[in-house]
Protein backbone atom coordinates (compact mmCIF):
# COMPACT_ATOMS: atom_id res chain seq x y z
CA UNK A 1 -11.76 -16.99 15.54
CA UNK A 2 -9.68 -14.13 15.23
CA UNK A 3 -7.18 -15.85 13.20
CA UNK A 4 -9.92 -16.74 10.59
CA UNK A 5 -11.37 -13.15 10.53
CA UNK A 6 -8.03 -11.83 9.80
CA UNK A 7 -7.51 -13.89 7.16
CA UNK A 8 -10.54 -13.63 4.98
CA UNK A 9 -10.20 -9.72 5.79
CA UNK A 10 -6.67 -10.20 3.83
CA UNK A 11 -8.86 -12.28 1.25
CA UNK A 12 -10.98 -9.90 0.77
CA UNK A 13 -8.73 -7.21 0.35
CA UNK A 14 -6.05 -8.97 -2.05
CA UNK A 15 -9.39 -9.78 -4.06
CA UNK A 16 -10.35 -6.29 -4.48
CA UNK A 17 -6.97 -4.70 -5.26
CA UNK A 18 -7.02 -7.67 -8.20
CA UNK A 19 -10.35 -6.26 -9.61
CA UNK A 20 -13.33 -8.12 -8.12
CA UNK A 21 -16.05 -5.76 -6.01
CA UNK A 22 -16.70 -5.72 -2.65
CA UNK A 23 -19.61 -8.39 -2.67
CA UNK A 24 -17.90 -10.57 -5.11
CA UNK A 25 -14.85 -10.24 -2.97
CA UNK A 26 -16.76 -10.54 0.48
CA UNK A 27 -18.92 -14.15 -1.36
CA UNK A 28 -16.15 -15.76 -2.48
CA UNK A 29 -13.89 -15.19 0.58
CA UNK A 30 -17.25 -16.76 2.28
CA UNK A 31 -18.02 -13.25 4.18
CA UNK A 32 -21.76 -13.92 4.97
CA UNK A 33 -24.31 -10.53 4.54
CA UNK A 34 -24.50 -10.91 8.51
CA UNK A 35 -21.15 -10.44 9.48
CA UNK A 36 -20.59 -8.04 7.11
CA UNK A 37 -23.31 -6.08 8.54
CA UNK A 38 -21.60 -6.34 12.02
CA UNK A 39 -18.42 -5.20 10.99
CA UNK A 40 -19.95 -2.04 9.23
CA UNK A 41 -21.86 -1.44 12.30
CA UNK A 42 -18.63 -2.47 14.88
CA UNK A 43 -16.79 0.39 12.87
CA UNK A 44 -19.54 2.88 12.92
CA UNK A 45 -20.30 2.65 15.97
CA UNK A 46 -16.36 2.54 17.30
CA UNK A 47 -16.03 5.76 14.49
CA UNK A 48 -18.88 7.57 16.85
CA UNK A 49 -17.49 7.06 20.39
CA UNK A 50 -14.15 7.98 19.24
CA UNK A 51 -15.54 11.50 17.83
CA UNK A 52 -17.26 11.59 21.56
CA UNK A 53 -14.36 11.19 23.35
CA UNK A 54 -12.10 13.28 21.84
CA UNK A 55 -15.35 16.00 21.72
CA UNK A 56 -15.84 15.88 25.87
CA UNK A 57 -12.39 15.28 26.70
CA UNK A 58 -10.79 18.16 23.99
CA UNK A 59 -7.86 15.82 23.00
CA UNK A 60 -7.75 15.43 19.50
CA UNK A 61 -4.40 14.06 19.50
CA UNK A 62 -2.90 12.42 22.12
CA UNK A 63 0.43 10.09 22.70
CA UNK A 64 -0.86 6.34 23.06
CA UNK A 65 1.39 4.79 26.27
CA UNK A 66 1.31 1.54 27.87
CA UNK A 67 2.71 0.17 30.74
CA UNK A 68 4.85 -3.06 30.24
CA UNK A 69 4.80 -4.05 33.24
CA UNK A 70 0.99 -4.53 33.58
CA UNK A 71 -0.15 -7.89 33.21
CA UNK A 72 -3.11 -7.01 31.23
CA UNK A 73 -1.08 -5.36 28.68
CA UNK A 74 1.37 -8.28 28.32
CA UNK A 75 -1.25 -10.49 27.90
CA UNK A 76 -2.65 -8.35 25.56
CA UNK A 77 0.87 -8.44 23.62
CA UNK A 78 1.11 -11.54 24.04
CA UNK A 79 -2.33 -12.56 22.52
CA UNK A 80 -1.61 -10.38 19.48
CA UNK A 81 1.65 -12.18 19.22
CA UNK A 82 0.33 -15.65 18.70
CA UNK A 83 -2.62 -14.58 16.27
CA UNK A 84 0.16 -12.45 14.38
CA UNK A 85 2.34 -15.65 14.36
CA UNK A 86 -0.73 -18.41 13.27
CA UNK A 87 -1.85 -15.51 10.70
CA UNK A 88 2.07 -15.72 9.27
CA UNK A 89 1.68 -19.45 9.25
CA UNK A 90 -1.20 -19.89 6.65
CA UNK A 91 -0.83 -16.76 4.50
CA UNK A 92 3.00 -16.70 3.53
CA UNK A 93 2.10 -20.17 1.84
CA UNK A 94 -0.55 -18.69 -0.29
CA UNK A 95 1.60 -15.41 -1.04
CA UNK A 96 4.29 -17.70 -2.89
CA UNK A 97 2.33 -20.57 -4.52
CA UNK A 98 -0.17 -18.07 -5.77
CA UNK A 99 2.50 -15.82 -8.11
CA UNK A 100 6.08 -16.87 -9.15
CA UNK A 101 6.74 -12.81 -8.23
CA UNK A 102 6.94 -11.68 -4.50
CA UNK A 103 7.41 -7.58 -2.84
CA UNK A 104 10.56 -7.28 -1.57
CA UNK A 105 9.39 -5.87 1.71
CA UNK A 106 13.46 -5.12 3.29
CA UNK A 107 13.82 -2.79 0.39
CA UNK A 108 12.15 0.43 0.29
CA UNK A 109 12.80 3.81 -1.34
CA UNK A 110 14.50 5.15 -4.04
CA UNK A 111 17.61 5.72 -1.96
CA UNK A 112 17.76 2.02 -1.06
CA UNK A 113 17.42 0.61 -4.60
CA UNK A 114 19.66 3.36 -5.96
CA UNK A 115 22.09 2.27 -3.31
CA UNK A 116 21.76 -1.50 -3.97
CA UNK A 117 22.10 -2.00 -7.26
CA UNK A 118 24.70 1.19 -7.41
CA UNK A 119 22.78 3.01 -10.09
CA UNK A 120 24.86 6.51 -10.32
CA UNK A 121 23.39 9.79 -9.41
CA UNK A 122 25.28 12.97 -8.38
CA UNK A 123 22.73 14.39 -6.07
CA UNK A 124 22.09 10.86 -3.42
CA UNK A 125 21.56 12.85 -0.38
CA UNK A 126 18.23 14.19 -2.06
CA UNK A 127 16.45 10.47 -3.09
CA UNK A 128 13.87 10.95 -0.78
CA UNK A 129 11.41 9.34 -3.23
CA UNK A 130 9.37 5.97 -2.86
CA UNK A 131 10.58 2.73 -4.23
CA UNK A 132 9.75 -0.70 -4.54
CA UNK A 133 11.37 -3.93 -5.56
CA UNK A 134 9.89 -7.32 -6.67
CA UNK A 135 11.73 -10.47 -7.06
CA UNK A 136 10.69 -13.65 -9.21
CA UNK A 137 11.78 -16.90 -6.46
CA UNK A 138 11.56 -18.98 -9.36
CA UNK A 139 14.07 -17.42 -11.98
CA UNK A 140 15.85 -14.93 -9.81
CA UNK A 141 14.70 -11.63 -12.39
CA UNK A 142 13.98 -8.27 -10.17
CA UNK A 143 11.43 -5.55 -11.15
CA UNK A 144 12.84 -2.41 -9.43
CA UNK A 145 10.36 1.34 -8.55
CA UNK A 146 12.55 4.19 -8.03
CA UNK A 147 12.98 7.70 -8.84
CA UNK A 148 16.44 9.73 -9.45
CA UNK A 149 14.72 13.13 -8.61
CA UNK A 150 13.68 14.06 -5.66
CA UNK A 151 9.86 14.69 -4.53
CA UNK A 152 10.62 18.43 -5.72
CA UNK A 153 11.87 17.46 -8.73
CA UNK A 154 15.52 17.30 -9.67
CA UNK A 155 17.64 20.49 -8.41
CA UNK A 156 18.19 23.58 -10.89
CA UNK A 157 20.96 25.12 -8.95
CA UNK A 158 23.37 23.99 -5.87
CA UNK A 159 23.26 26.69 -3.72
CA UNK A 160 20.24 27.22 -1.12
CA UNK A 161 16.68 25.05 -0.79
CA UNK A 162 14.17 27.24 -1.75
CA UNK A 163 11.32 26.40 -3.83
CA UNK A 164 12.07 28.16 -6.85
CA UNK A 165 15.78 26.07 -6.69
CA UNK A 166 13.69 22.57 -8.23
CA UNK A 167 11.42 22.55 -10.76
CA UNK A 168 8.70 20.11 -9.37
CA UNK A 169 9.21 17.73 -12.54
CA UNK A 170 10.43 14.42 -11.08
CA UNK A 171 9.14 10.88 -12.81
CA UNK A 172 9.63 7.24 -11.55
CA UNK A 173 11.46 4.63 -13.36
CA UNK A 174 10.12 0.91 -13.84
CA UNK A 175 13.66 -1.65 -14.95
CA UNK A 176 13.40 -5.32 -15.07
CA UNK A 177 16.31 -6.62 -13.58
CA UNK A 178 17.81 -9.99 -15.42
CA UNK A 179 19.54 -12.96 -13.38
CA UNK A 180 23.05 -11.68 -14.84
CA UNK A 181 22.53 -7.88 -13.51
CA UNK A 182 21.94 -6.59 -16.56
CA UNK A 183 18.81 -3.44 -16.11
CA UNK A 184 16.05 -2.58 -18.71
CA UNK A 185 13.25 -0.33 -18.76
CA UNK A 186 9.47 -1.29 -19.01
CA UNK A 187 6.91 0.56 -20.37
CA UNK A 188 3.96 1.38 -18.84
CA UNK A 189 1.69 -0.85 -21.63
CA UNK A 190 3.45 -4.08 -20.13
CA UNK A 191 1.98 -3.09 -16.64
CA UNK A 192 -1.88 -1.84 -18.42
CA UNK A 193 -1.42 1.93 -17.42
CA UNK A 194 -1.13 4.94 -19.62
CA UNK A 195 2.15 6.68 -20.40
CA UNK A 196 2.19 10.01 -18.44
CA UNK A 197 1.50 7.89 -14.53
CA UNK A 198 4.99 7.76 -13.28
CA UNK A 199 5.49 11.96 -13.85
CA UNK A 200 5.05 13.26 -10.50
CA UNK A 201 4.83 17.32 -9.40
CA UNK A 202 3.08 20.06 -10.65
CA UNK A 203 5.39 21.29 -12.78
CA UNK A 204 3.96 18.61 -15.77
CA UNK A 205 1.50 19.84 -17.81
CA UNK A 206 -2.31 18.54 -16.05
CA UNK A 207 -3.37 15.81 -15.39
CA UNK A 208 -0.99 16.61 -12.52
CA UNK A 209 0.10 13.92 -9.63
CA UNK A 210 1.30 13.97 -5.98
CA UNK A 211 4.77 11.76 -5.21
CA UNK A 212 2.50 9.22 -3.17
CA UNK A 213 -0.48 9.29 -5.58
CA UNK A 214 2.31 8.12 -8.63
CA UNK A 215 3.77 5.47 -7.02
CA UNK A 216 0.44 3.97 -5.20
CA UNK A 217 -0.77 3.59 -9.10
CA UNK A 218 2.71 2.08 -10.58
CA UNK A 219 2.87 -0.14 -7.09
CA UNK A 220 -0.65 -1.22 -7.44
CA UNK A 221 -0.36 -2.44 -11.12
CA UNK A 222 2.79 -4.53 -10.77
CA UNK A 223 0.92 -6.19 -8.24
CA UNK A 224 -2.13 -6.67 -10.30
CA UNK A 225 -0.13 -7.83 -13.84
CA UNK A 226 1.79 -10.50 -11.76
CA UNK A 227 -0.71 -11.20 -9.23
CA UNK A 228 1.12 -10.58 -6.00
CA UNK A 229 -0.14 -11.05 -2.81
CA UNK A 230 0.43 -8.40 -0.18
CA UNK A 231 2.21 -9.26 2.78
CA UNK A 232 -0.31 -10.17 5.61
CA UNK A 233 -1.46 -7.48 8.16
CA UNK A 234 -3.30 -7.49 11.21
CA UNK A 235 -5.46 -4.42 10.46
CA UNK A 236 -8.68 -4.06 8.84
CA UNK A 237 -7.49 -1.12 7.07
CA UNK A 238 -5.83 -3.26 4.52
CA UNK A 239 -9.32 -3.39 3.10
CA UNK A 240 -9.39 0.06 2.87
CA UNK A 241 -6.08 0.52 1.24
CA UNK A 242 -7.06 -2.41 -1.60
CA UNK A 243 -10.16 0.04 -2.46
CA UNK A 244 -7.73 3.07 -2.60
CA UNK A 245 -5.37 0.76 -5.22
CA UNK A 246 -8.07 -0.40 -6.93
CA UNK A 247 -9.84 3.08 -8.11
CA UNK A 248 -6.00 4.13 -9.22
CA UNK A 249 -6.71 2.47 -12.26
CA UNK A 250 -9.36 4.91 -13.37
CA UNK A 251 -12.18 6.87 -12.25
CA UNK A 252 -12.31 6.90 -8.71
CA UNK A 253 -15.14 4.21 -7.40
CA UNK A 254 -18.15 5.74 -5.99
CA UNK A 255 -17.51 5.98 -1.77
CA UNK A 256 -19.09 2.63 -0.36
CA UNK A 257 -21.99 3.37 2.05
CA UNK A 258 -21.25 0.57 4.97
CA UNK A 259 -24.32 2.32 7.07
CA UNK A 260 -26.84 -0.66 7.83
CA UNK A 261 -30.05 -0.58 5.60
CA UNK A 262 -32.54 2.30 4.97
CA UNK A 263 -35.43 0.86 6.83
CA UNK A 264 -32.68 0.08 9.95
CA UNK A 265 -31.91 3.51 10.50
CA UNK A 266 -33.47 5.41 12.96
């Protein structure tokens, strides 16, 4: 049972972040209007005795620890082993017959791609920008994320680390990678966003963009043009994240309202 929640939760989500809405999403994974309700209510009500907890007890933030030699908590980690492993089982298959193009998941950051595929740049120590790579299993091409600035920008000076030493202009770089090595740059038309989304900093004229916010949009659209599937997850918040991906490609959605109905409510 938990196996098959899990996985229409991914379904769900991966159908979202690929433009369908919630209920579309929610009918066609085979959600029913019940067990939706549940869930929103499950969360709500697990949302509430959280905030009471941490109001009685005064510990906002605490250090989670566990004892492994308690046999509750290995069965525990051993229960969430075996759904983690049958959840592997049945959604890697539909991750690679679903898109020729899968998320390289080992590499990540700028750094690491910069570092791979030995792109020069004077200042490496500073690449502390995100990055993604995606690779076609069928023909061997890469699509490689990265930036050659850092999340300030690129440096003005070499001497101190002061704010007023970058000038908060940095921009992200989209290259298709051939089967011979050979790099070129995409445009942001071939993945349906406007030119101006991978500029990050507010040293660019407005509309201005975080680091995080940049990529999430250019990360989100390469997954949407060639219809990747997201690695699978145990948490529900994968949901959540799909809905954040989804409103990057315009106006954000309106926030959903997962309280139960009007009349319900006391």
């Amino acid at each position: 049972m938990a196996v098959e929640r899990a996985i229409r939760d991914m379904a769900v989500a991966t159908l979202v972040s690929h433009g369908e809405t919630l209920t579309s999403a929610r009918r066609k994974a085979g959600v029913t209007w019940s067990e939706s309700l549940q869930e929103s209510l499950q969360r709500n009500r697990m949302q509430v005795v959280g905030r009471i907890k941490r109001r009685f007890t005064r510990q906002k933030f605490r250090v989670w620890k566990f004892d492994a030699n308690d046999p509750a908590e290995k069965r525990r980690r051993d229960r969430a082993r075996e759904i983690s492993e049958a959840i592997h089982l049945i959604w890697t298959p539909a991750t690679v017959y679903t898109s020729d193009w899968s998320e390289d998941y080992e590499v990540a950051g700028s750094a690491s791609i910069v570092r791979l595929h030995q792109i020069p740049h004077p200042f490496r120590a500073h690449l502390n920008a995100s990055g993604a790579q995606f690779v076609n299993h069928r023909t061997g091409e890469k699509i490689i994320v990265y930036s050659l600035d850092s999340i300030k920008g690129a440096r003005l000076n070499q001497q101190g680390d002061r704010p007023q030493d970058w000038d908060h202009r940095g921009a992200f770089r989209v290259e298709r990678i051939s089967v011979d090595g050979t790099r070129s740059p995409m445009t942001m038309q071939e993945i349906g966003l406007p030119e101006g989304v991978e500029q990050f900093g507010y040293g660019w004229e407005p509309p201005r963009h975080p680091e995080r916010e940049s990529f999430a949009r250019l990360d989100a659209a390469i997954h949407a043009t060639y219809r990747i599937i997201a690695q699978s997850s145990l948490t529900s918040a994968s949901l959540a994240w799909a809905l954040h991906r989804r409103s990057a490609f315009g106006e954000p959605e309106k926030p959903l309202d997962l309280r139960p109905p009007r009349f319900w409510r006391a």
